[in-house]
C-alpha atoms as a PDB file:
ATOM      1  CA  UNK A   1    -107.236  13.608 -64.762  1.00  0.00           C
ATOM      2  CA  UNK A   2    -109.132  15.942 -62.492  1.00  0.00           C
ATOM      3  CA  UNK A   3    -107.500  19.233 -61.268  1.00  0.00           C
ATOM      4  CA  UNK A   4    -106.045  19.710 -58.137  1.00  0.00           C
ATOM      5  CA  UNK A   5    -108.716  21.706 -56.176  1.00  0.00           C
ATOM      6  CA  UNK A   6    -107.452  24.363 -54.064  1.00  0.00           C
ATOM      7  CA  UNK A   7    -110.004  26.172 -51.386  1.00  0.00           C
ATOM      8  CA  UNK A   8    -108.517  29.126 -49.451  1.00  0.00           C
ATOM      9  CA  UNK A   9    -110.677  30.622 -46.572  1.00  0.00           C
ATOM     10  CA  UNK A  10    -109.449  34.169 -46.041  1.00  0.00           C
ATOM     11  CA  UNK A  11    -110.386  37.353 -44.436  1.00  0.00           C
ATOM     12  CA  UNK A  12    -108.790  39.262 -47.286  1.00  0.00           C
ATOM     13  CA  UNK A  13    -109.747  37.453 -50.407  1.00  0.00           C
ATOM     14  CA  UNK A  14    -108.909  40.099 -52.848  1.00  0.00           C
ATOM     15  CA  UNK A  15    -105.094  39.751 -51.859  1.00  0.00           C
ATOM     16  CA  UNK A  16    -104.889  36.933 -53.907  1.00  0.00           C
ATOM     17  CA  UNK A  17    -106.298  38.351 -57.482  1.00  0.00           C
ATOM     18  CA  UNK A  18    -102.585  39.486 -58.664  1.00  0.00           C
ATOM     19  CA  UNK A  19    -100.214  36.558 -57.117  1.00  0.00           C
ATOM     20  CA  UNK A  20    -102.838  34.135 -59.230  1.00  0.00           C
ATOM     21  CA  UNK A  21    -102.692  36.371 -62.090  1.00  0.00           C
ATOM     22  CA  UNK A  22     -98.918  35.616 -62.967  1.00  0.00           C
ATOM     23  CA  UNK A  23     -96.781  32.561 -63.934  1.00  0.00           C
ATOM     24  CA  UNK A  24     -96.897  29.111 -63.482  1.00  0.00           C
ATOM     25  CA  UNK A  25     -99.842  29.718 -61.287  1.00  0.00           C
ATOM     26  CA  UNK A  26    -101.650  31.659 -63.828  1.00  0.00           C
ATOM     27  CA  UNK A  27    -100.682  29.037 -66.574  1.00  0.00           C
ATOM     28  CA  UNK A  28    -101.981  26.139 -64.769  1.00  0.00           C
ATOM     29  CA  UNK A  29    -105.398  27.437 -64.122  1.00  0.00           C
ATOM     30  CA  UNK A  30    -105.602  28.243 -67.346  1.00  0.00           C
ATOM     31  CA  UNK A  31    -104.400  24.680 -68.114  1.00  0.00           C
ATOM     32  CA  UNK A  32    -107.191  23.297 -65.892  1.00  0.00           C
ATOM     33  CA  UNK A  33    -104.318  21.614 -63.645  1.00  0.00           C
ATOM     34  CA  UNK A  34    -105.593  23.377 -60.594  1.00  0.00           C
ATOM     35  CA  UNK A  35    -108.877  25.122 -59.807  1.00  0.00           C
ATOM     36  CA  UNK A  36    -108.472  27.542 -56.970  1.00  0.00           C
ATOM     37  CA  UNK A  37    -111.694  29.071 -55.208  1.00  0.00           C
ATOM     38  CA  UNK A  38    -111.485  32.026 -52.331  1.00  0.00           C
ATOM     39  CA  UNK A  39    -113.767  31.847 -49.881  1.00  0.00           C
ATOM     40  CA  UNK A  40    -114.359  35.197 -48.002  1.00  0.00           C
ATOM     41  CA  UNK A  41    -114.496  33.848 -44.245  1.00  0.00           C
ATOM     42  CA  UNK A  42    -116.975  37.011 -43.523  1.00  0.00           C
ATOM     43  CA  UNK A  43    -119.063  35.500 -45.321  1.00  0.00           C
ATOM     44  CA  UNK A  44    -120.057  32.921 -42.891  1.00  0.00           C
ATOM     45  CA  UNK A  45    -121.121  35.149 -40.158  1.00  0.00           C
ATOM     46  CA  UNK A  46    -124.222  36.284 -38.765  1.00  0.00           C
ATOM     47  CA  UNK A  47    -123.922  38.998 -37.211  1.00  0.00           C
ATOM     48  CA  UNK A  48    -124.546  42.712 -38.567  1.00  0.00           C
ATOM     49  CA  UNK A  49    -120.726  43.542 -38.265  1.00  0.00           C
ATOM     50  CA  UNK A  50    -119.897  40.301 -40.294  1.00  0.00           C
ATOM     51  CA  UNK A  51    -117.230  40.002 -36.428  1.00  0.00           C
ATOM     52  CA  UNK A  52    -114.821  37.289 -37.258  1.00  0.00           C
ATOM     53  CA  UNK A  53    -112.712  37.771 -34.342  1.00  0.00           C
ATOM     54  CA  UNK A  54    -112.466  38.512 -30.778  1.00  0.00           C
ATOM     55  CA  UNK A  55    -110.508  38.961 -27.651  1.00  0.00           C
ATOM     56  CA  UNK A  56    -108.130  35.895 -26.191  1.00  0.00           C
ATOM     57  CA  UNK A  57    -110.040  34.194 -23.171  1.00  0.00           C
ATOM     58  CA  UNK A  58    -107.094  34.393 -20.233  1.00  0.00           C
ATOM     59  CA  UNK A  59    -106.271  38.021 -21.589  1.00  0.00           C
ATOM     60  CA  UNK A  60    -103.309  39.075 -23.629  1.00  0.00           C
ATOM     61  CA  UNK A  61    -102.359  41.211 -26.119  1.00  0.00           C
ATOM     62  CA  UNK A  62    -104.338  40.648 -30.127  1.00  0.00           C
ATOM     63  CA  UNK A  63    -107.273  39.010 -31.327  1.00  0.00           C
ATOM     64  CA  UNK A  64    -108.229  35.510 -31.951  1.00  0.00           C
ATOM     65  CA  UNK A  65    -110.182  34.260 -35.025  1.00  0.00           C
ATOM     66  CA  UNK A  66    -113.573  32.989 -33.525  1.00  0.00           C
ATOM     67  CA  UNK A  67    -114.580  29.424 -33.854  1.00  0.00           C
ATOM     68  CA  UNK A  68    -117.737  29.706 -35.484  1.00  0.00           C
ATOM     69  CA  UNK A  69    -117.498  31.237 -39.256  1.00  0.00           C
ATOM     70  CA  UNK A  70    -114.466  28.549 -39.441  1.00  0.00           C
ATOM     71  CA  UNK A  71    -116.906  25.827 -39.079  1.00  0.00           C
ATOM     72  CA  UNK A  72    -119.447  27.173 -41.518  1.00  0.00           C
ATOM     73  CA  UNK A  73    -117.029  28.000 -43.982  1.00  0.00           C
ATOM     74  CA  UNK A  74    -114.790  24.579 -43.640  1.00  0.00           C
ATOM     75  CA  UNK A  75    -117.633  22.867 -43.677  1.00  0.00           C
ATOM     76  CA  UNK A  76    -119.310  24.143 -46.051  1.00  0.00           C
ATOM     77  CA  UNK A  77    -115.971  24.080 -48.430  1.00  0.00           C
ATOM     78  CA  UNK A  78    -116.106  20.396 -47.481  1.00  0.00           C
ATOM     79  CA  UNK A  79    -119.656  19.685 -48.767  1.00  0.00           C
ATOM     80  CA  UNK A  80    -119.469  20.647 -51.738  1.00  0.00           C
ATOM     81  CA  UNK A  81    -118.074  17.613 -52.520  1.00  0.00           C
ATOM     82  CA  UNK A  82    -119.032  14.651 -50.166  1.00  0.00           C
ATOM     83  CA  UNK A  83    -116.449  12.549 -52.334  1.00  0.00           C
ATOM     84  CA  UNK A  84    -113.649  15.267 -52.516  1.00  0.00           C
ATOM     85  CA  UNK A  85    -113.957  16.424 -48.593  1.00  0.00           C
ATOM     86  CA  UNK A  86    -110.464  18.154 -49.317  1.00  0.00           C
ATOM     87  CA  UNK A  87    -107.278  17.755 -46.413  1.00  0.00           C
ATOM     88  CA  UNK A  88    -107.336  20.879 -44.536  1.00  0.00           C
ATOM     89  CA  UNK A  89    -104.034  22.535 -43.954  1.00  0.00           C
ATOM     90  CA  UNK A  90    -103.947  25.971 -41.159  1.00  0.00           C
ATOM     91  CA  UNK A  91    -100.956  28.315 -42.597  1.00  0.00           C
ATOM     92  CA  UNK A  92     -99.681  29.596 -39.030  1.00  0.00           C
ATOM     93  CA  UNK A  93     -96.431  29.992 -37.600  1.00  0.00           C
ATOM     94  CA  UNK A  94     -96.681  27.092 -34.988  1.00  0.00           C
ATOM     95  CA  UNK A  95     -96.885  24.355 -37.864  1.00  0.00           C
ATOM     96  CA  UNK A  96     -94.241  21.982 -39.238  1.00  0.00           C
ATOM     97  CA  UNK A  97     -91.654  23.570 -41.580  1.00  0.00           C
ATOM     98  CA  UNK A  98     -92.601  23.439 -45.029  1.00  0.00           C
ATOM     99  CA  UNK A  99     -90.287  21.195 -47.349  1.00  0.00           C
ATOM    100  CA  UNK A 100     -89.959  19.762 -50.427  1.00  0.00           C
ATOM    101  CA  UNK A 101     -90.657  16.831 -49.209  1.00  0.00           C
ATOM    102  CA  UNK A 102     -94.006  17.882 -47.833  1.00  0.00           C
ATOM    103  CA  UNK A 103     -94.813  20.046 -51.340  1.00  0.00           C
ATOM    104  CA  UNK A 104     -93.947  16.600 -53.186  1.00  0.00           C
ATOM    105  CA  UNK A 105     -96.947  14.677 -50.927  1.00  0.00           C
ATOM    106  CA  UNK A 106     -99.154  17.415 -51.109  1.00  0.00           C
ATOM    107  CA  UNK A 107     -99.056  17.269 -54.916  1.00  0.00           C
ATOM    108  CA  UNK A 108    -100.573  14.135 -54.679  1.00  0.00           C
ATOM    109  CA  UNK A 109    -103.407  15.166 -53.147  1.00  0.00           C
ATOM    110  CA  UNK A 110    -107.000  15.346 -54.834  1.00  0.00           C
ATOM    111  CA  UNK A 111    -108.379  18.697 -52.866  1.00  0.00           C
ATOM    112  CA  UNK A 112    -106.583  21.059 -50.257  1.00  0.00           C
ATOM    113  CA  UNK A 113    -108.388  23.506 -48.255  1.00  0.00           C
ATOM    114  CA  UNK A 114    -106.260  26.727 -46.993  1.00  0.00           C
ATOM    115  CA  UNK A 115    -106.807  28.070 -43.985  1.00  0.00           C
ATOM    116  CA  UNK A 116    -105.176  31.301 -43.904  1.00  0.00           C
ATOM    117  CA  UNK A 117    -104.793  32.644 -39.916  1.00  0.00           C
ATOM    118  CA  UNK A 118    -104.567  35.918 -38.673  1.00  0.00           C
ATOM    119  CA  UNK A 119    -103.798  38.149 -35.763  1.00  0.00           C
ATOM    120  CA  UNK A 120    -102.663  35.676 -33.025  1.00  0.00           C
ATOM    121  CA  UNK A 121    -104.302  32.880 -34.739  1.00  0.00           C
ATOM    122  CA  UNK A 122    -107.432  31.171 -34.748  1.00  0.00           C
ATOM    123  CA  UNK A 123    -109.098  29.404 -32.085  1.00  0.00           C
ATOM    124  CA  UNK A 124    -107.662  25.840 -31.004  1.00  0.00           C
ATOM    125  CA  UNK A 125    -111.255  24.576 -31.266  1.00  0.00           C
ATOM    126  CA  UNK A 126    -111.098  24.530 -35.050  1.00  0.00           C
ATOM    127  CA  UNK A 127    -107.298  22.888 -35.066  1.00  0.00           C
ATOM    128  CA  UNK A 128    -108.581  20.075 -32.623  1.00  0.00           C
ATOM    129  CA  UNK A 129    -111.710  19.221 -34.602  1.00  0.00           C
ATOM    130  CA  UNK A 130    -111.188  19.957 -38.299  1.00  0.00           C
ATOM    131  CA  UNK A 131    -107.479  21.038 -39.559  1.00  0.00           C
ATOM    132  CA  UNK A 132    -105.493  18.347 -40.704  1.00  0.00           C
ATOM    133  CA  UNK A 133    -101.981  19.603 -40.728  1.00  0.00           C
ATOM    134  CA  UNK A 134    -100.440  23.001 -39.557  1.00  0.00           C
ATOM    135  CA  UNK A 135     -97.810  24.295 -42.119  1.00  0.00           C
ATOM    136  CA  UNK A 136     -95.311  27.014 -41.425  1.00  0.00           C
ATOM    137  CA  UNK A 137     -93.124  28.281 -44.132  1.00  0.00           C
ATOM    138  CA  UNK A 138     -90.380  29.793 -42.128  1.00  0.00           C
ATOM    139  CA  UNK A 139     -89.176  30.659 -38.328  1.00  0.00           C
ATOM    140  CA  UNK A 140     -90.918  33.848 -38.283  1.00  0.00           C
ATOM    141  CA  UNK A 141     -94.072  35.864 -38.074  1.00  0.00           C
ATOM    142  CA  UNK A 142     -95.918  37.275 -40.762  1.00  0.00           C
ATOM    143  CA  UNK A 143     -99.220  39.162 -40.422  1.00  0.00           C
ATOM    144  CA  UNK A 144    -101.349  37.037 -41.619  1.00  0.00           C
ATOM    145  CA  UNK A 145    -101.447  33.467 -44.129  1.00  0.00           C
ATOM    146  CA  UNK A 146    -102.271  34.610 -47.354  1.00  0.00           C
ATOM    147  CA  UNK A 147     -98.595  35.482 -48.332  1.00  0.00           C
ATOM    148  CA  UNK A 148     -97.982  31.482 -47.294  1.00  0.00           C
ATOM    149  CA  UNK A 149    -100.642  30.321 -48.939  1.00  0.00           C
ATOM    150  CA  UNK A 150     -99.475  32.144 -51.928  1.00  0.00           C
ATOM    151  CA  UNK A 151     -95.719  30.034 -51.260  1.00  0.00           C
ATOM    152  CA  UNK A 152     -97.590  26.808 -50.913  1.00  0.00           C
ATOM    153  CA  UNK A 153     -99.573  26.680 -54.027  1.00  0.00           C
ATOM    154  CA  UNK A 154     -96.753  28.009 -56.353  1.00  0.00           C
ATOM    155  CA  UNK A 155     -94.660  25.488 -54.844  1.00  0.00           C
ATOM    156  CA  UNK A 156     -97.255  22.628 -54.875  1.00  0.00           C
ATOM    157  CA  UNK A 157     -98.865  23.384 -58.252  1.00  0.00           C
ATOM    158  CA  UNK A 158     -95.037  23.449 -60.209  1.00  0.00           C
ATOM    159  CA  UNK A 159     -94.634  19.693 -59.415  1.00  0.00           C
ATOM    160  CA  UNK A 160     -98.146  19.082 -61.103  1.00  0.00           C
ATOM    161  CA  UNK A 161     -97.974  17.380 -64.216  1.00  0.00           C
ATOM    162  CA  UNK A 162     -98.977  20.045 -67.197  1.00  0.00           C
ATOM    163  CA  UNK A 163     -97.841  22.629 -64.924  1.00  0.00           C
ATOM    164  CA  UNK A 164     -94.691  23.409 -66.248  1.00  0.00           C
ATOM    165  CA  UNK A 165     -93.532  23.469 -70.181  1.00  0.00           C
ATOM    166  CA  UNK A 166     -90.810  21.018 -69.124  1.00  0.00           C
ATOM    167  CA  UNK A 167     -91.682  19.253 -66.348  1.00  0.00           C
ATOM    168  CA  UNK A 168     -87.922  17.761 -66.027  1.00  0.00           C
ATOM    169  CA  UNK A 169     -86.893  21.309 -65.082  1.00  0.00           C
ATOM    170  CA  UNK A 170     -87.950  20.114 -61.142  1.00  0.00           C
ATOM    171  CA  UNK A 171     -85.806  17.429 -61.112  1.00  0.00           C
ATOM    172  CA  UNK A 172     -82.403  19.092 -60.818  1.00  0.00           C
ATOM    173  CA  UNK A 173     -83.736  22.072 -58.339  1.00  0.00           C
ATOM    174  CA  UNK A 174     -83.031  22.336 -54.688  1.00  0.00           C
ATOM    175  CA  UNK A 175     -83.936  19.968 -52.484  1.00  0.00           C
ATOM    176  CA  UNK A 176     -84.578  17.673 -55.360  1.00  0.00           C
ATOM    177  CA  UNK A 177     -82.835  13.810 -54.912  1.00  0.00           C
ATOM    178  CA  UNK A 178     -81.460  14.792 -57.837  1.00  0.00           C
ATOM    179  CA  UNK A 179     -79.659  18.082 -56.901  1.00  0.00           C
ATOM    180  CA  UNK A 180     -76.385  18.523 -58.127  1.00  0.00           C
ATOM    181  CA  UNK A 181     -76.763  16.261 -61.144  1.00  0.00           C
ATOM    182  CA  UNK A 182     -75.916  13.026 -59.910  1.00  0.00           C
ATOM    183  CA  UNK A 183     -77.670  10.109 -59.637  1.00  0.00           C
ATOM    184  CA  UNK A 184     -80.441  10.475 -56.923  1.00  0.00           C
ATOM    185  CA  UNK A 185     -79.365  10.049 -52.939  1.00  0.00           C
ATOM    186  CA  UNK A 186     -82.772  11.151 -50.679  1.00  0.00           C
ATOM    187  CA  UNK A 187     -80.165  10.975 -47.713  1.00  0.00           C
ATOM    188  CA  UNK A 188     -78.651  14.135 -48.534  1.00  0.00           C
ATOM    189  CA  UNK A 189     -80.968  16.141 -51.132  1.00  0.00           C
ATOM    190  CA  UNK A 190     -78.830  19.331 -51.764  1.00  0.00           C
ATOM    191  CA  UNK A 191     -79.122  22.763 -53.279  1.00  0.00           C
ATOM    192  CA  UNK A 192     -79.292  23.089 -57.106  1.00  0.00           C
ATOM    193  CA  UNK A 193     -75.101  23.973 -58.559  1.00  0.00           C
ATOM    194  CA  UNK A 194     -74.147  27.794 -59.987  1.00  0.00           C
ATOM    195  CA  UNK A 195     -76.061  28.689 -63.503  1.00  0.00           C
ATOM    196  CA  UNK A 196     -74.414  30.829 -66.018  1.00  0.00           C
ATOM    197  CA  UNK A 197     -75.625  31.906 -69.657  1.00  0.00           C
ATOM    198  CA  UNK A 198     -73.961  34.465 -72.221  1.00  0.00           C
ATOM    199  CA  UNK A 199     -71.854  36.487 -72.403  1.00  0.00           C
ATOM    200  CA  UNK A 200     -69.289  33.856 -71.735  1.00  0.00           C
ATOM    201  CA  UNK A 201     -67.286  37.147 -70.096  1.00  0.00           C
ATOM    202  CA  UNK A 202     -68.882  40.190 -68.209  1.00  0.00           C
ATOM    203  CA  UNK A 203     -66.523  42.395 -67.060  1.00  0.00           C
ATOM    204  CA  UNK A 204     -63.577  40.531 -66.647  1.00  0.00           C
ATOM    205  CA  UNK A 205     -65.922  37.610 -65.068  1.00  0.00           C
ATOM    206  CA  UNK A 206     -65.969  34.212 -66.823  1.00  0.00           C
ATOM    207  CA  UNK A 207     -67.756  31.690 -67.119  1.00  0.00           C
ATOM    208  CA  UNK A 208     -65.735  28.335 -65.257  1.00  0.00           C
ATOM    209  CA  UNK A 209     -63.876  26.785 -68.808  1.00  0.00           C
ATOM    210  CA  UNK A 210     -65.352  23.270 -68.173  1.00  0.00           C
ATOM    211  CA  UNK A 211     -68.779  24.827 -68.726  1.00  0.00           C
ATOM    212  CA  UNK A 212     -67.917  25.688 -72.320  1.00  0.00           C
ATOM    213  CA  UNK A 213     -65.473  22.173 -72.877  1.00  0.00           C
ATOM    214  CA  UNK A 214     -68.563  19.764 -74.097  1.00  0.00           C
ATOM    215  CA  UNK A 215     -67.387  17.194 -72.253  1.00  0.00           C
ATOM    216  CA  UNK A 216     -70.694  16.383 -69.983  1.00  0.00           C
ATOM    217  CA  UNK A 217     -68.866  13.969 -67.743  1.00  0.00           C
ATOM    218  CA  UNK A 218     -66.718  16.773 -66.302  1.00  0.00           C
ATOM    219  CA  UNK A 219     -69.477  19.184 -66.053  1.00  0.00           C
ATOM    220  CA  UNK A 220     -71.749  16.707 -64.142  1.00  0.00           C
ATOM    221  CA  UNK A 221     -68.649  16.021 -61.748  1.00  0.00           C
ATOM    222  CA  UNK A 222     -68.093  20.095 -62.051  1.00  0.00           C
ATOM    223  CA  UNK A 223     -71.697  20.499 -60.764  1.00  0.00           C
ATOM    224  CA  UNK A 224     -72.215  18.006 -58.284  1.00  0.00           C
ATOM    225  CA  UNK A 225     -68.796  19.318 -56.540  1.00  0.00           C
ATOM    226  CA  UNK A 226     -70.543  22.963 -56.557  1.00  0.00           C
ATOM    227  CA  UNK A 227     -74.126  21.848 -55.421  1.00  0.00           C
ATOM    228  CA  UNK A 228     -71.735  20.209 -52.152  1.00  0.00           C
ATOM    229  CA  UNK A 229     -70.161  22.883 -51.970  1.00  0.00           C
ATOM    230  CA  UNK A 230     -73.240  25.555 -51.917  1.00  0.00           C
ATOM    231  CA  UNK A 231     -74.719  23.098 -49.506  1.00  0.00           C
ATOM    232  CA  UNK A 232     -72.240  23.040 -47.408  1.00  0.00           C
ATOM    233  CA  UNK A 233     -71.472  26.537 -46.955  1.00  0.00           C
ATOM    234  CA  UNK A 234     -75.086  27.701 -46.820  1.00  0.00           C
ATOM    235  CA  UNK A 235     -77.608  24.539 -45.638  1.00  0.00           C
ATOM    236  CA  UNK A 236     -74.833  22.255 -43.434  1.00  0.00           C
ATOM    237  CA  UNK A 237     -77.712  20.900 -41.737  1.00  0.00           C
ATOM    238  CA  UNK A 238     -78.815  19.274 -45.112  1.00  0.00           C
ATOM    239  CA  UNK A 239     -75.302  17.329 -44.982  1.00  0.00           C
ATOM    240  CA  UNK A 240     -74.337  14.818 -42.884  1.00  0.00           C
ATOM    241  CA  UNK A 241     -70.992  13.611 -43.061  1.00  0.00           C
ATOM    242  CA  UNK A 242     -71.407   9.719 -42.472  1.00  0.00           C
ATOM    243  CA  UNK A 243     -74.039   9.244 -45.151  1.00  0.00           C
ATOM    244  CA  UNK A 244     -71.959  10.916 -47.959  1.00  0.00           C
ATOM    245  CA  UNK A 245     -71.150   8.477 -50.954  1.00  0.00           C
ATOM    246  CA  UNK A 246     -66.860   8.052 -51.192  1.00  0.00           C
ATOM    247  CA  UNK A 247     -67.305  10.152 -54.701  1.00  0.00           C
ATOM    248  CA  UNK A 248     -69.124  13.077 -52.731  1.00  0.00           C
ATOM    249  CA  UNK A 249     -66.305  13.300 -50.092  1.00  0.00           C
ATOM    250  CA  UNK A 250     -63.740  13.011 -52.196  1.00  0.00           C
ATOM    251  CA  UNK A 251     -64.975  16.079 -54.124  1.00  0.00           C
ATOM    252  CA  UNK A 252     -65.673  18.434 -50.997  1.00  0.00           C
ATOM    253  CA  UNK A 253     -62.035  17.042 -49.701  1.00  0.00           C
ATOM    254  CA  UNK A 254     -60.995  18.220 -53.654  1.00  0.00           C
ATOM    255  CA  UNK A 255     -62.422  21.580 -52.446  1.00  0.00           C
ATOM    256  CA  UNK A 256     -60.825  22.422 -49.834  1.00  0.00           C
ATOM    257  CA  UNK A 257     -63.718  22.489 -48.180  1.00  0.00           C
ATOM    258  CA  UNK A 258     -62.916  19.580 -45.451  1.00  0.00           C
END
């Protein structure tokens, strides 16, 4: 099975040498379950001052990354491999939100090229013609799309196969159709239930008794209560009331929380 292929275009390509150095990241390069190359977008200029941006036509305030070292450097990211061209995603705070269910369908993917914006972004030329998705990993502004980029492959490259020692460890997280640890509902995917580990009591706080009782019928019910609970109090908008299963209502109406 061939690696995942991951080619980031970046003004600032030595950002990424110490969030690639470090867990499952690290691990799966050195695993061979993802390749990542950087791709210095100075690099595909001309010009003495290596320019790789310039003022907004229309005025405004901020710079624009210029159309040209784009194209050279998508392009030439994309021939490397006439076979693998690679789906071209622009980190930038216009895109679609990222989600799990997006991470889950890029994972699928054979090559992914990152473009990572800057200032006020890059010249709608290069969206039109050669981006394939915009991705945005939150409702606000960052300088710049390395830090996403850095969010997108940890989250992409941990659904990998090889990528984690125990690859079932995904399927009870967040967001998974398996949160709460109940049988799978993609309806309603919720956050992942409390987690506790010794000492069973730290100052005078203990760890909920049907935790510790063995009996793994109660503690699935005990955690798929909590996970609605969680999700109701912090991510409502995952929840909606009509498509809940008669078992899940029953245990938020259990809670109190109804």
């Amino acid at each position: 099975m061939l690696p995942l292929k991951l080619e980031i275009i970046t003004i600032f390509p030595d950002f990424f040498s110490s969030p690639l150095s470090f867990g499952i990241v690290s691990q799966a390069i050195k695993r061979k379950v993802i390749e990542i190359q950087i791709h210095d977008l100075r690099e595909f200029t001309f010009d003495k001052h290596r320019t790789v941006d310039d003022r907004p036509f229309g005025g405004g305030e901020g710079m624009v990354l210029k159309p040209e070292p784009l194209f050279r450097a998508i392009r030439a990211v994309q021939s490397q491999n006439l076979d693998r061209p690679g789906h071209v995603i622009l980190l930038t705070p216009q895109g679609k939100p990222l989600d799990q269910e997006l991470v889950s369908r890029y994972s699928g993917f054979e090559k992914l090229v990152l473009i990572c914006g800057r200032y006020e972004g890059v010249d709608e030329r290069v969206v039109e013609a050669l981006v394939d998705d915009e991705i945005s990993i939150g409702d606000y502004v960052l300088s710049g799309g390395e830090l996403p980029a850095c969010v997108f492959i940890d989250a992409v490259t941990r659904l990998l196969p090889g990528a984690l020692n125990n690859q079932s460890s995904t399927i009870n997280e967040s967001f998974s159709a398996f949160s709460g640890g109940d049988s799978p509902n993609p309806e309603y995917p919720l956050l992942d239930c409390p987690h506790y580990t010794r000492p069973e009591d730290f100052e005078g706080n203990k760890v909920p008794e049907v935790l510790l009782s063995g009996d793994h019928t109660k503690i699935k019910q005990w955690r798929r209560k909590k996970a609605l609970e969680k999700t109701l109090k912090n991510r409502p908008d995952l929840l909606e009331y009509d498509l809940l299963s008669e078992e899940d209502r029953r245990l938020l109406i259990s809670s109190s929380k109804l």
